[in-house]
PDB file of N, CA and C in Angstrom:
ATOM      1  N   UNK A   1      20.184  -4.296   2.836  1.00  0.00           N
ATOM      2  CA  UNK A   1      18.931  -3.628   3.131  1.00  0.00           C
ATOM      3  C   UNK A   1      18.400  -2.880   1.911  1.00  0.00           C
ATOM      4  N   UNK A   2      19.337  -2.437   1.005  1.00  0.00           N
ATOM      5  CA  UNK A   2      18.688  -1.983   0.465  1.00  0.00           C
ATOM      6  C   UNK A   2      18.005  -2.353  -1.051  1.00  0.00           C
ATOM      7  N   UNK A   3      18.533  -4.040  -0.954  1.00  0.00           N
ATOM      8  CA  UNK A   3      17.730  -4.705  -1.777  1.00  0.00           C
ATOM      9  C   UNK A   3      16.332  -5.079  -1.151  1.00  0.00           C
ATOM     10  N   UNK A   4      16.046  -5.380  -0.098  1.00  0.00           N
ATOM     11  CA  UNK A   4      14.912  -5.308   0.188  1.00  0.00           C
ATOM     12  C   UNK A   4      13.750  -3.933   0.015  1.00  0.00           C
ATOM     13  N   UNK A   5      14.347  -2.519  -0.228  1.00  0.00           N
ATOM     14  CA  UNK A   5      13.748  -1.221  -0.494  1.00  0.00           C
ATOM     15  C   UNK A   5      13.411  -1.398  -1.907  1.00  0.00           C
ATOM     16  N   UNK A   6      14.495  -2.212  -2.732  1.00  0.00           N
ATOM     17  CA  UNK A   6      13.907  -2.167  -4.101  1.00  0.00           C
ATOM     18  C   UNK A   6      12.620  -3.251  -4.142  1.00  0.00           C
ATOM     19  N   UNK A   7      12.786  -4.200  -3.884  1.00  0.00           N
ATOM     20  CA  UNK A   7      11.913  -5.092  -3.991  1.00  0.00           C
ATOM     21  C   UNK A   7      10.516  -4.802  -2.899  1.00  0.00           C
ATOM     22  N   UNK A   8      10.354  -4.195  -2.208  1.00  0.00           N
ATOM     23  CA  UNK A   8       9.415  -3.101  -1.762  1.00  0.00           C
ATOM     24  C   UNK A   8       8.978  -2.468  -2.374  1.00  0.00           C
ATOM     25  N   UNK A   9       9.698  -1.297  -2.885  1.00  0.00           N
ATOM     26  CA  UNK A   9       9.098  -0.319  -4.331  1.00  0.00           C
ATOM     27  C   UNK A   9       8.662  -1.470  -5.387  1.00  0.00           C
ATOM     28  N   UNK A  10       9.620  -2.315  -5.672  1.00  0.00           N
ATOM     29  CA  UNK A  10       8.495  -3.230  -7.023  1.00  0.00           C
ATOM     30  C   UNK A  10       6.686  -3.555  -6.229  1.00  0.00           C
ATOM     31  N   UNK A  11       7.077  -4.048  -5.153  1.00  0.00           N
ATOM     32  CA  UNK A  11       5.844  -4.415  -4.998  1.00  0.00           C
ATOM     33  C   UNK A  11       4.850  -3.462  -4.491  1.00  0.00           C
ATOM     34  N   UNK A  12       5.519  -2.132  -4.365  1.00  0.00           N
ATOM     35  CA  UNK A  12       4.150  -1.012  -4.237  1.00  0.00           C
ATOM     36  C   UNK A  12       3.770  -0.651  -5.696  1.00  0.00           C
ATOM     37  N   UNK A  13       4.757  -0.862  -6.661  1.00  0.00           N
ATOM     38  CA  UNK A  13       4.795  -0.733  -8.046  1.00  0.00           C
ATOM     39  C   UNK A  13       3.751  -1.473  -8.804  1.00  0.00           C
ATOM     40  N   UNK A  14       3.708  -2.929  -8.467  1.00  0.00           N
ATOM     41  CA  UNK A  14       2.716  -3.843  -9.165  1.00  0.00           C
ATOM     42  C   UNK A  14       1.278  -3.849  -8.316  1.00  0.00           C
ATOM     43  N   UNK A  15       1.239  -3.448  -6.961  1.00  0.00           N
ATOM     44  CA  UNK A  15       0.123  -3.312  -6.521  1.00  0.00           C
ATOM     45  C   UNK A  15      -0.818  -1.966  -6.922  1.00  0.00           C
ATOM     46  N   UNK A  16       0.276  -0.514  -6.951  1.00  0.00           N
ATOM     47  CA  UNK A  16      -0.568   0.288  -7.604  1.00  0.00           C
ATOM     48  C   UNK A  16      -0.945  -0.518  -8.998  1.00  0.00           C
ATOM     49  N   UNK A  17      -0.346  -0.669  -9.705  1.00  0.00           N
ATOM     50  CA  UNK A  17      -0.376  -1.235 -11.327  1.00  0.00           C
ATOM     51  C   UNK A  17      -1.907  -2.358 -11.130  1.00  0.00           C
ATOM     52  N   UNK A  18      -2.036  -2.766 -10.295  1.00  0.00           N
ATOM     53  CA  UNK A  18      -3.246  -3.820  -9.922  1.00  0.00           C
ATOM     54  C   UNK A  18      -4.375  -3.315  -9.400  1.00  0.00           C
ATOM     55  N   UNK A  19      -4.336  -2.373  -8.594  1.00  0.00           N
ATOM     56  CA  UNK A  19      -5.696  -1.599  -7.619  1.00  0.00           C
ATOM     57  C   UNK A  19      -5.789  -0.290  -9.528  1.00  0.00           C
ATOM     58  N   UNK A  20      -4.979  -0.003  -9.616  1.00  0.00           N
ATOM     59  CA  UNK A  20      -5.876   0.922 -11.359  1.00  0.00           C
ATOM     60  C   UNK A  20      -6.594   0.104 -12.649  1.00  0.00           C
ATOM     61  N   UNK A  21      -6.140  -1.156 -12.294  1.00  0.00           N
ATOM     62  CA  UNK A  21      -6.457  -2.141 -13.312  1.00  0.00           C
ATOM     63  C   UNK A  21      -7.805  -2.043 -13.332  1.00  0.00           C
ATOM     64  N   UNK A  22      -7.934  -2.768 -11.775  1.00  0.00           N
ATOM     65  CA  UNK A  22      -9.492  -2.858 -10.595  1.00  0.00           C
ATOM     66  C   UNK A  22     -10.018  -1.790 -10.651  1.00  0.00           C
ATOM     67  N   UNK A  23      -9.901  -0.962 -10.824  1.00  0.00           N
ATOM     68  CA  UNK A  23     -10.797   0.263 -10.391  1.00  0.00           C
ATOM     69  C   UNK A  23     -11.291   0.581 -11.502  1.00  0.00           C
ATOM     70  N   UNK A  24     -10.056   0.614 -13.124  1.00  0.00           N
ATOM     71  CA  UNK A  24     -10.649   0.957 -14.386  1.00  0.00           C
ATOM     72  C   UNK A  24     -11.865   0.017 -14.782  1.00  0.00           C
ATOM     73  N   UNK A  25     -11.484  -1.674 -14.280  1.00  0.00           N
ATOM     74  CA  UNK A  25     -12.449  -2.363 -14.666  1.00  0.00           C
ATOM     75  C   UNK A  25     -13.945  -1.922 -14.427  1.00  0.00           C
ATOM     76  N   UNK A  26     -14.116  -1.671 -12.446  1.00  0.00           N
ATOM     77  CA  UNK A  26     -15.095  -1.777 -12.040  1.00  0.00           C
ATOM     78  C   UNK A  26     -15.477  -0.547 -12.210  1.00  0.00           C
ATOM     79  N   UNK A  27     -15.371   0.835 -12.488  1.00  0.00           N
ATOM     80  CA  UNK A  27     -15.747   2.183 -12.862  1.00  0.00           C
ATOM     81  C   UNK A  27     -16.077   1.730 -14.516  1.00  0.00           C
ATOM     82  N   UNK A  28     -15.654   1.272 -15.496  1.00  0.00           N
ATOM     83  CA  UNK A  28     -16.105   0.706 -16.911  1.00  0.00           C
ATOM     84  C   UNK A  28     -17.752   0.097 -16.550  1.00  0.00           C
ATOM     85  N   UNK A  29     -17.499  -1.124 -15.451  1.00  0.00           N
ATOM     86  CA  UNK A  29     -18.568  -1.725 -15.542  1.00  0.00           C
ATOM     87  C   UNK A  29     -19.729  -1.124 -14.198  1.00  0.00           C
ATOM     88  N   UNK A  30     -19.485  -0.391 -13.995  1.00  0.00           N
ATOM     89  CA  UNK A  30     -20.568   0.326 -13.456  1.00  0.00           C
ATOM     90  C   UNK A  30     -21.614   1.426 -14.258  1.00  0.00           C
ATOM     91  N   UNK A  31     -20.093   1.862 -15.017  1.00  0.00           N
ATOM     92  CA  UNK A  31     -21.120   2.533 -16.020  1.00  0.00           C
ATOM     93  C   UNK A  31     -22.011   1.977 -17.190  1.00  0.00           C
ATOM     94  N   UNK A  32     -21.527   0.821 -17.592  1.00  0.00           N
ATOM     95  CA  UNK A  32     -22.242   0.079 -17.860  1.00  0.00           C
ATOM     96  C   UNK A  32     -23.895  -0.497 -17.956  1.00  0.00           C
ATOM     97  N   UNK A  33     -22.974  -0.668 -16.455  1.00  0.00           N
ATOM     98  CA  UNK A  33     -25.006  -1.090 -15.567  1.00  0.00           C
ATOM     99  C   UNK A  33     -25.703   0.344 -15.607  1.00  0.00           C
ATOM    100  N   UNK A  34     -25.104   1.340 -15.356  1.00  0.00           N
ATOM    101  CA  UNK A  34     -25.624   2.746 -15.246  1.00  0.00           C
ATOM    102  C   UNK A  34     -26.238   3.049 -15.980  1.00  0.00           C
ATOM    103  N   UNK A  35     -25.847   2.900 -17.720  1.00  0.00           N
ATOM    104  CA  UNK A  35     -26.278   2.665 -18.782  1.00  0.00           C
ATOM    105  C   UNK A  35     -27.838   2.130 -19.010  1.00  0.00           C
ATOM    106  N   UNK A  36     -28.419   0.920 -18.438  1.00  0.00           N
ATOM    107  CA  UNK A  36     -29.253   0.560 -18.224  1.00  0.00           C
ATOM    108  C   UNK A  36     -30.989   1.567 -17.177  1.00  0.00           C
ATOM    109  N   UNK A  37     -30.111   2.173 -16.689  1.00  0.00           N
ATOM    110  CA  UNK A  37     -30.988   3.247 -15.672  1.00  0.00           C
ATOM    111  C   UNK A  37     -30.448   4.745 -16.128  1.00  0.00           C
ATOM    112  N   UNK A  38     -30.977   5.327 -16.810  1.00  0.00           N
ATOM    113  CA  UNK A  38     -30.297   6.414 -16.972  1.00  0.00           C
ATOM    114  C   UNK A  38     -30.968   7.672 -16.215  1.00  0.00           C
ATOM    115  N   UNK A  39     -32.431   7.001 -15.711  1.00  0.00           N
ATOM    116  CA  UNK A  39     -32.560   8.216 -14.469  1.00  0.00           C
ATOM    117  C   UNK A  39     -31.914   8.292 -13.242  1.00  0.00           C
ATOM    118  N   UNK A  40     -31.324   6.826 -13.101  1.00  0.00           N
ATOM    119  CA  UNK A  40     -30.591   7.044 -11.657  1.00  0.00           C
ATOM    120  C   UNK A  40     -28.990   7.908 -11.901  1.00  0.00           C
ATOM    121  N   UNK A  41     -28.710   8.058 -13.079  1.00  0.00           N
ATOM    122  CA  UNK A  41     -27.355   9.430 -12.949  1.00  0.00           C
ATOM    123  C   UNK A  41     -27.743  10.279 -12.912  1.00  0.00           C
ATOM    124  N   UNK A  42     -29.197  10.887 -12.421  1.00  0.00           N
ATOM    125  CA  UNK A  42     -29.120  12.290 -11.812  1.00  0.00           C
ATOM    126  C   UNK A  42     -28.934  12.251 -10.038  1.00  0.00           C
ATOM    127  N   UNK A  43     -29.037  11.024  -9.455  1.00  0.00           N
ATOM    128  CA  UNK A  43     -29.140  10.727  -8.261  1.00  0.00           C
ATOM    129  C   UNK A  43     -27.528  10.629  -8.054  1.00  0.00           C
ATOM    130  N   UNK A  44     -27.310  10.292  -6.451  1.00  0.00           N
ATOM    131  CA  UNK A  44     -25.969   9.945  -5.952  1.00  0.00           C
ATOM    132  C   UNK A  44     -26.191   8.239  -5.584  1.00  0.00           C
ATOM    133  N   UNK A  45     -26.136   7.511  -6.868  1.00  0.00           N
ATOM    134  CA  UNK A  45     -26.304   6.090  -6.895  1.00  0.00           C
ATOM    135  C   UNK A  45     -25.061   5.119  -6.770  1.00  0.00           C
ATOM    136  N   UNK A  46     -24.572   4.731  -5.937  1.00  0.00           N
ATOM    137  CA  UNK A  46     -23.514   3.453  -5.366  1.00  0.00           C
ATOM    138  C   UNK A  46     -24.296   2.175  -6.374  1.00  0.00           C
ATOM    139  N   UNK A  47     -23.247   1.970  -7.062  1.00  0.00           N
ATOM    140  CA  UNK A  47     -23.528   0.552  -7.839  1.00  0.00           C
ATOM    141  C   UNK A  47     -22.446  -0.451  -7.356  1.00  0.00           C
ATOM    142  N   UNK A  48     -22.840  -1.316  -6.416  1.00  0.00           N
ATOM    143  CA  UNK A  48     -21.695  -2.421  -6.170  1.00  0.00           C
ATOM    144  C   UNK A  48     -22.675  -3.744  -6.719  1.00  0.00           C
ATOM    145  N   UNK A  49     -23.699  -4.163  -7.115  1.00  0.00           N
ATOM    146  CA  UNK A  49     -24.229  -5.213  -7.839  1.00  0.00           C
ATOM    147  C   UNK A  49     -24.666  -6.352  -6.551  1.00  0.00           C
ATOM    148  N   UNK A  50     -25.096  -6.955  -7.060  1.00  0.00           N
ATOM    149  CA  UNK A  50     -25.979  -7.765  -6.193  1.00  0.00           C
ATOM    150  C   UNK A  50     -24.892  -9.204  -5.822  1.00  0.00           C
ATOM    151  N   UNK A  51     -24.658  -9.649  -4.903  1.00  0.00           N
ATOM    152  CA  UNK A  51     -23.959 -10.570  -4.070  1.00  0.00           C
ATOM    153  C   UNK A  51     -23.828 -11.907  -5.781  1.00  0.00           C
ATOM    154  N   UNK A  52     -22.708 -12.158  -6.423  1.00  0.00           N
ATOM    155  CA  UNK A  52     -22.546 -13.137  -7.358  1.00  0.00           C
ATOM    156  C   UNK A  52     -22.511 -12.423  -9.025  1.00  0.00           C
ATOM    157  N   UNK A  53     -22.813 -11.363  -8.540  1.00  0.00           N
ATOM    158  CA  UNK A  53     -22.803 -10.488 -10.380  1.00  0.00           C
ATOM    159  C   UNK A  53     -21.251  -9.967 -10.482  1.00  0.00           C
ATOM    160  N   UNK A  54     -21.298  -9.596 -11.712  1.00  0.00           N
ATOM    161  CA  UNK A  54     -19.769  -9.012 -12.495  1.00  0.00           C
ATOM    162  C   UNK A  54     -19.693  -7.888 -11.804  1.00  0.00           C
ATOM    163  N   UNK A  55     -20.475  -6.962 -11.747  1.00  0.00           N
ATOM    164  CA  UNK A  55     -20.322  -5.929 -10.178  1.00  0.00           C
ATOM    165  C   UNK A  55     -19.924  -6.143  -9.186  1.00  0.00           C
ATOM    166  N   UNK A  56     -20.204  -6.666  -8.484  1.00  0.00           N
ATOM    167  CA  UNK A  56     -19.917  -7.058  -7.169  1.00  0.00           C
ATOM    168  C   UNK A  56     -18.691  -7.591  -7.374  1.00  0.00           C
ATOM    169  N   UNK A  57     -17.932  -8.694  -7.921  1.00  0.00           N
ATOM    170  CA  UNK A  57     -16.962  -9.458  -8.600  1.00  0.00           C
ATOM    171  C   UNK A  57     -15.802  -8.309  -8.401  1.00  0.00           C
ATOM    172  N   UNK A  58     -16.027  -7.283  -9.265  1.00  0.00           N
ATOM    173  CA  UNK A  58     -15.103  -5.992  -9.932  1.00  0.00           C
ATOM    174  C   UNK A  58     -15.098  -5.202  -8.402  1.00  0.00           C
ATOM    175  N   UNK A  59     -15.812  -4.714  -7.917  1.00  0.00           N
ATOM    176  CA  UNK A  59     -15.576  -4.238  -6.691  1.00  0.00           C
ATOM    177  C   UNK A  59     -14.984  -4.751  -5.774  1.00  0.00           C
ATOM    178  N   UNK A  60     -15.136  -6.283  -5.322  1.00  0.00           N
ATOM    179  CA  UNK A  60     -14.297  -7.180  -4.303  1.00  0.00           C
ATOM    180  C   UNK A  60     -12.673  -6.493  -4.930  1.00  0.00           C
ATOM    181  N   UNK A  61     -12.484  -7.242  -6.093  1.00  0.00           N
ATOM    182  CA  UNK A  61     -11.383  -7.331  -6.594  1.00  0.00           C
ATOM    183  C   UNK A  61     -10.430  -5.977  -6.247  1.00  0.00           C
ATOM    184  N   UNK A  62     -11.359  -4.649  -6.733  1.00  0.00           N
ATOM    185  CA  UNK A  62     -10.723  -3.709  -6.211  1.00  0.00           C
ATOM    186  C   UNK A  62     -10.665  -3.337  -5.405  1.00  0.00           C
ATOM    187  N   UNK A  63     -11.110  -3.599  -4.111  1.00  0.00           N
ATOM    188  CA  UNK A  63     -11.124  -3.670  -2.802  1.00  0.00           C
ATOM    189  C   UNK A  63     -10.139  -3.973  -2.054  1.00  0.00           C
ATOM    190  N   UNK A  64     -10.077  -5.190  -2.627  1.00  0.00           N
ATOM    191  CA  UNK A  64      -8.371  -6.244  -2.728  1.00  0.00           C
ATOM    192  C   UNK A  64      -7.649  -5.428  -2.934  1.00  0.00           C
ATOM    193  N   UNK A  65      -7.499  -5.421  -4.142  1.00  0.00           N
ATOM    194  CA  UNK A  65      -6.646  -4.393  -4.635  1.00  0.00           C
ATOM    195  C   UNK A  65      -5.726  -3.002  -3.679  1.00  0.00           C
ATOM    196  N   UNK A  66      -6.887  -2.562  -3.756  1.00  0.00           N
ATOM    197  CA  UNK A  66      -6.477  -1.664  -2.787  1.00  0.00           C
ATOM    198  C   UNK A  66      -6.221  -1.695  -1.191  1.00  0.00           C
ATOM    199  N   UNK A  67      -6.297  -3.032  -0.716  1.00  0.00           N
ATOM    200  CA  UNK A  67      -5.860  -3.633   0.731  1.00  0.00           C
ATOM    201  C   UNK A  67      -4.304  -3.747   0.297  1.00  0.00           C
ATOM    202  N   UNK A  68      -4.190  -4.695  -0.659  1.00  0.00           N
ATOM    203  CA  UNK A  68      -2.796  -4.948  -1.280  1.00  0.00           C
ATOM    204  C   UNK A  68      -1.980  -3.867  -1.265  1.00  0.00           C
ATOM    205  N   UNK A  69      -2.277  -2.692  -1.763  1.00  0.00           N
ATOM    206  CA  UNK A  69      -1.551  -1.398  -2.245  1.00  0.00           C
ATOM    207  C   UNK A  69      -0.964  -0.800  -0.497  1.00  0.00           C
ATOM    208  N   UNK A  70      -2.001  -0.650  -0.097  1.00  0.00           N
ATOM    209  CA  UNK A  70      -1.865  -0.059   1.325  1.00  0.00           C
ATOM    210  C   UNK A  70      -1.008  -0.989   2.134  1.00  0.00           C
ATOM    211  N   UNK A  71      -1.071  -1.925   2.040  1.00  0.00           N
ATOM    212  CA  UNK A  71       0.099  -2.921   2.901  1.00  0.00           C
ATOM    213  C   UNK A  71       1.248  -2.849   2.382  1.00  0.00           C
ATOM    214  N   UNK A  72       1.169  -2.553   1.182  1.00  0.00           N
ATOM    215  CA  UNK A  72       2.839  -2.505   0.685  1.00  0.00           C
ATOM    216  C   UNK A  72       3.358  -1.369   0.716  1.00  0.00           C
ATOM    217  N   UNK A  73       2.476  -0.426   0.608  1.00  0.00           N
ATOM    218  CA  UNK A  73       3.113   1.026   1.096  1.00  0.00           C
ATOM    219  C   UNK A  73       3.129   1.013   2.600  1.00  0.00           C
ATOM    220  N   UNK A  74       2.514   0.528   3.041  1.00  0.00           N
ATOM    221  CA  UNK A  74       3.279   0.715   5.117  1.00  0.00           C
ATOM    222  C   UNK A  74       4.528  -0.175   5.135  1.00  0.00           C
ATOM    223  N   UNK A  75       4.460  -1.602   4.027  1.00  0.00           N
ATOM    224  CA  UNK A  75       6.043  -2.221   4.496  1.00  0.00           C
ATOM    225  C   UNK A  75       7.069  -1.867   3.758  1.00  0.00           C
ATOM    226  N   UNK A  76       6.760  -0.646   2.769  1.00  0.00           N
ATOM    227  CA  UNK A  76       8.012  -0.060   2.476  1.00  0.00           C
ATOM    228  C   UNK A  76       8.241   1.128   3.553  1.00  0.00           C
ATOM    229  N   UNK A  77       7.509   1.642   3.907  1.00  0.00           N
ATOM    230  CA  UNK A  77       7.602   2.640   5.205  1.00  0.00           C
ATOM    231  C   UNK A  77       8.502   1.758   6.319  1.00  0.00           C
ATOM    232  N   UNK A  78       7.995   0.839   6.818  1.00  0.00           N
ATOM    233  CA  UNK A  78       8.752  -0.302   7.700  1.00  0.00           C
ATOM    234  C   UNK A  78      10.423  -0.387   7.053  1.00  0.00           C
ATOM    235  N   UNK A  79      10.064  -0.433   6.375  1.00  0.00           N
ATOM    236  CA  UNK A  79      11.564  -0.888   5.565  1.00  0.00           C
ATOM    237  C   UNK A  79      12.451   0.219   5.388  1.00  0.00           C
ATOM    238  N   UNK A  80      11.623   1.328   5.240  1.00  0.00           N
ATOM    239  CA  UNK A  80      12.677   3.243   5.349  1.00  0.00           C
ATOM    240  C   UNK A  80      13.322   2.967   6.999  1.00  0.00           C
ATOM    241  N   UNK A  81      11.817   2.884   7.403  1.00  0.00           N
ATOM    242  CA  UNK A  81      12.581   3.504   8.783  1.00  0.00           C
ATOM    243  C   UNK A  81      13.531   2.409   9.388  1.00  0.00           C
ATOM    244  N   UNK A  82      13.501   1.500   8.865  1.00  0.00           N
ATOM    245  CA  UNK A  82      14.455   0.196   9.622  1.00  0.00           C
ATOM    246  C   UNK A  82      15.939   0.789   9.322  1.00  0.00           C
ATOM    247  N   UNK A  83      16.263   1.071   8.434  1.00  0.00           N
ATOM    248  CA  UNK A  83      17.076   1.295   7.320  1.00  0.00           C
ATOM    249  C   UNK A  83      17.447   2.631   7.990  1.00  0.00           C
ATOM    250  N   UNK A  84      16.556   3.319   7.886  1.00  0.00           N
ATOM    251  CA  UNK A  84      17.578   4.946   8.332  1.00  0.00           C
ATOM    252  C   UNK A  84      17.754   4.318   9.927  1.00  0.00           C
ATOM    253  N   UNK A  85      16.929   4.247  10.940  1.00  0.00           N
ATOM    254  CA  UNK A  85      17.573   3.476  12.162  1.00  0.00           C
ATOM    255  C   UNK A  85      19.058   2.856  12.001  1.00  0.00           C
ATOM    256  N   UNK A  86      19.429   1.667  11.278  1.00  0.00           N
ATOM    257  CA  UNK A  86      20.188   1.275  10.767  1.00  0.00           C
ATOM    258  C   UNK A  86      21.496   2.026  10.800  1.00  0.00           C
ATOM    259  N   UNK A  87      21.059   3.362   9.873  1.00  0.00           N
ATOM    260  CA  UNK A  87      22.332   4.447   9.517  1.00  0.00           C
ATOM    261  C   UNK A  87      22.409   4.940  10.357  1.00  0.00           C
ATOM    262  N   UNK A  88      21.502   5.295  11.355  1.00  0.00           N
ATOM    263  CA  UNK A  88      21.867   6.323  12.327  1.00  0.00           C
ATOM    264  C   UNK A  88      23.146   5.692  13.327  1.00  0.00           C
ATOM    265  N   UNK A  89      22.494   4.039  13.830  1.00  0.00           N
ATOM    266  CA  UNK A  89      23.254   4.148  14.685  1.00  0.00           C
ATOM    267  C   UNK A  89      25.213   3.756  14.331  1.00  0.00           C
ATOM    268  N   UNK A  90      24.558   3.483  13.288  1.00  0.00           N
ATOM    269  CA  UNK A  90      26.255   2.713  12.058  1.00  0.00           C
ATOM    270  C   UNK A  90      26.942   4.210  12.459  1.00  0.00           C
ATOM    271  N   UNK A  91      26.343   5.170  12.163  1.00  0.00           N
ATOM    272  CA  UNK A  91      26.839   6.780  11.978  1.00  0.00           C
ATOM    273  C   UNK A  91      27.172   6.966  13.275  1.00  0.00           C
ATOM    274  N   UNK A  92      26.679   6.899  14.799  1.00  0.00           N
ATOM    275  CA  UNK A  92      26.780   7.271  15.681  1.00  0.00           C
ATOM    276  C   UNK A  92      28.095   6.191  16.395  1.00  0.00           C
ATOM    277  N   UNK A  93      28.396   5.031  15.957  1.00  0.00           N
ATOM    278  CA  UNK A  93      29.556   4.354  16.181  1.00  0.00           C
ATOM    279  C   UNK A  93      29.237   3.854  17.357  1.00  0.00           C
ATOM    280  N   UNK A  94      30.154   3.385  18.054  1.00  0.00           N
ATOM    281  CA  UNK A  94      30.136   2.728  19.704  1.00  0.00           C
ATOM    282  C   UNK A  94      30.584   3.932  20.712  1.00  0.00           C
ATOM    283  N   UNK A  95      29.774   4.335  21.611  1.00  0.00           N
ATOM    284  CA  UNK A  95      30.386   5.083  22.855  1.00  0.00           C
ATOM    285  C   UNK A  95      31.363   4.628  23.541  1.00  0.00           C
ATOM    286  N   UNK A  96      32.172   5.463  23.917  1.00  0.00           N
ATOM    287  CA  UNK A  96      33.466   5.319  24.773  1.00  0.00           C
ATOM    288  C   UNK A  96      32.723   5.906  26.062  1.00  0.00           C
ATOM    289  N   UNK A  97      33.241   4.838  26.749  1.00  0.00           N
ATOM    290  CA  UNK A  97      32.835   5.621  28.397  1.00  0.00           C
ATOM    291  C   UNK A  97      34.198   5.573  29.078  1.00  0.00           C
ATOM    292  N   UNK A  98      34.407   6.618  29.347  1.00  0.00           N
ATOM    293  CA  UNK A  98      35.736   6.739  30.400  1.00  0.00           C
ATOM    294  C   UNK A  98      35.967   6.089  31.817  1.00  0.00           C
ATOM    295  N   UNK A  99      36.349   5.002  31.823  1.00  0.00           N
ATOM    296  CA  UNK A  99      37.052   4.308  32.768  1.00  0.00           C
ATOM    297  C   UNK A  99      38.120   4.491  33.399  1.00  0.00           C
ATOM    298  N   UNK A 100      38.481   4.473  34.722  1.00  0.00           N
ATOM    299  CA  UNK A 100      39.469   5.008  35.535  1.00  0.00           C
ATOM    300  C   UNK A 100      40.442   3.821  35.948  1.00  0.00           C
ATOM    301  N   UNK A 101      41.397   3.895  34.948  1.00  0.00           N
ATOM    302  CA  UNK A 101      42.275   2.092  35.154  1.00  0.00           C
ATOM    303  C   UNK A 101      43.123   2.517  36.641  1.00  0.00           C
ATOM    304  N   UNK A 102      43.432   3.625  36.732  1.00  0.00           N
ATOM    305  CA  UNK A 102      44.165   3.928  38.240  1.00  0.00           C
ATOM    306  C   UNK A 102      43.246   2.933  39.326  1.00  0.00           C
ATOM    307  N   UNK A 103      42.054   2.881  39.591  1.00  0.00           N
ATOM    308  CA  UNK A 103      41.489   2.927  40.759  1.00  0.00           C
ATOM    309  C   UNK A 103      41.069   3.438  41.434  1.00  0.00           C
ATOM    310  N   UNK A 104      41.383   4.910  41.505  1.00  0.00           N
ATOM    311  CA  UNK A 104      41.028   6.187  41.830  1.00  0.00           C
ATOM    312  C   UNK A 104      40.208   6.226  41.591  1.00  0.00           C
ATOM    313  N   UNK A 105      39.344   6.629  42.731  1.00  0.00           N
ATOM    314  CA  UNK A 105      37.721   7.155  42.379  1.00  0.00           C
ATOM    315  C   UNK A 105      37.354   8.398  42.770  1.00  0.00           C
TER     316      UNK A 105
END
């Protein structure tokens, strides 16, 4: 089990490492386009780009990204609690129930 916790952490590891990639990209290229309008940075302007542009592109991606991240952090959560479950009951052993071999009841 608890090779599966490591290989969990790798993959919350490379997914954060992937959703900052995405985000540096698409925050670079927003400012970018931003660049182009410089009265709209006094406004509260959402740049996700028009359906087929490098905007839009960079945002999917980090979007992804960050779906990816969040799934791998709940199945390493899945994977704690399986695992301490696991110990608990390893720890708690088998119950003895007292049986009366006399017959006597």
């Amino acid at each position: 089990m608890l090779v599966e916790l490591r290989t969990r952490r790798r993959a919350v590891a490379l997914a954060y490492r992937r959703y900052v990639e995405a985000d540096y990209a698409w925050n670079s290229s927003t400012q970018s386009a931003m660049s182009w309008f410089p009265d709209a940075r006094q406004g509260h302007v959402a740049v996700i780009g028009n359906p087929g542009s490098k905007v839009r592109r960079l945002y999917r991606q980090r979007e992804r990204a960050m779906l990816q991240l969040e799934t791998a952090r709940l199945k390493l959560n899945v994977a704690k609690s399986r695992l301490l479950k696991r110990n608990r009951q390893a720890s708690i052993g088998p119950l003895l129930i007292g049986l009366s071999l006399s017959g006597n009841h």
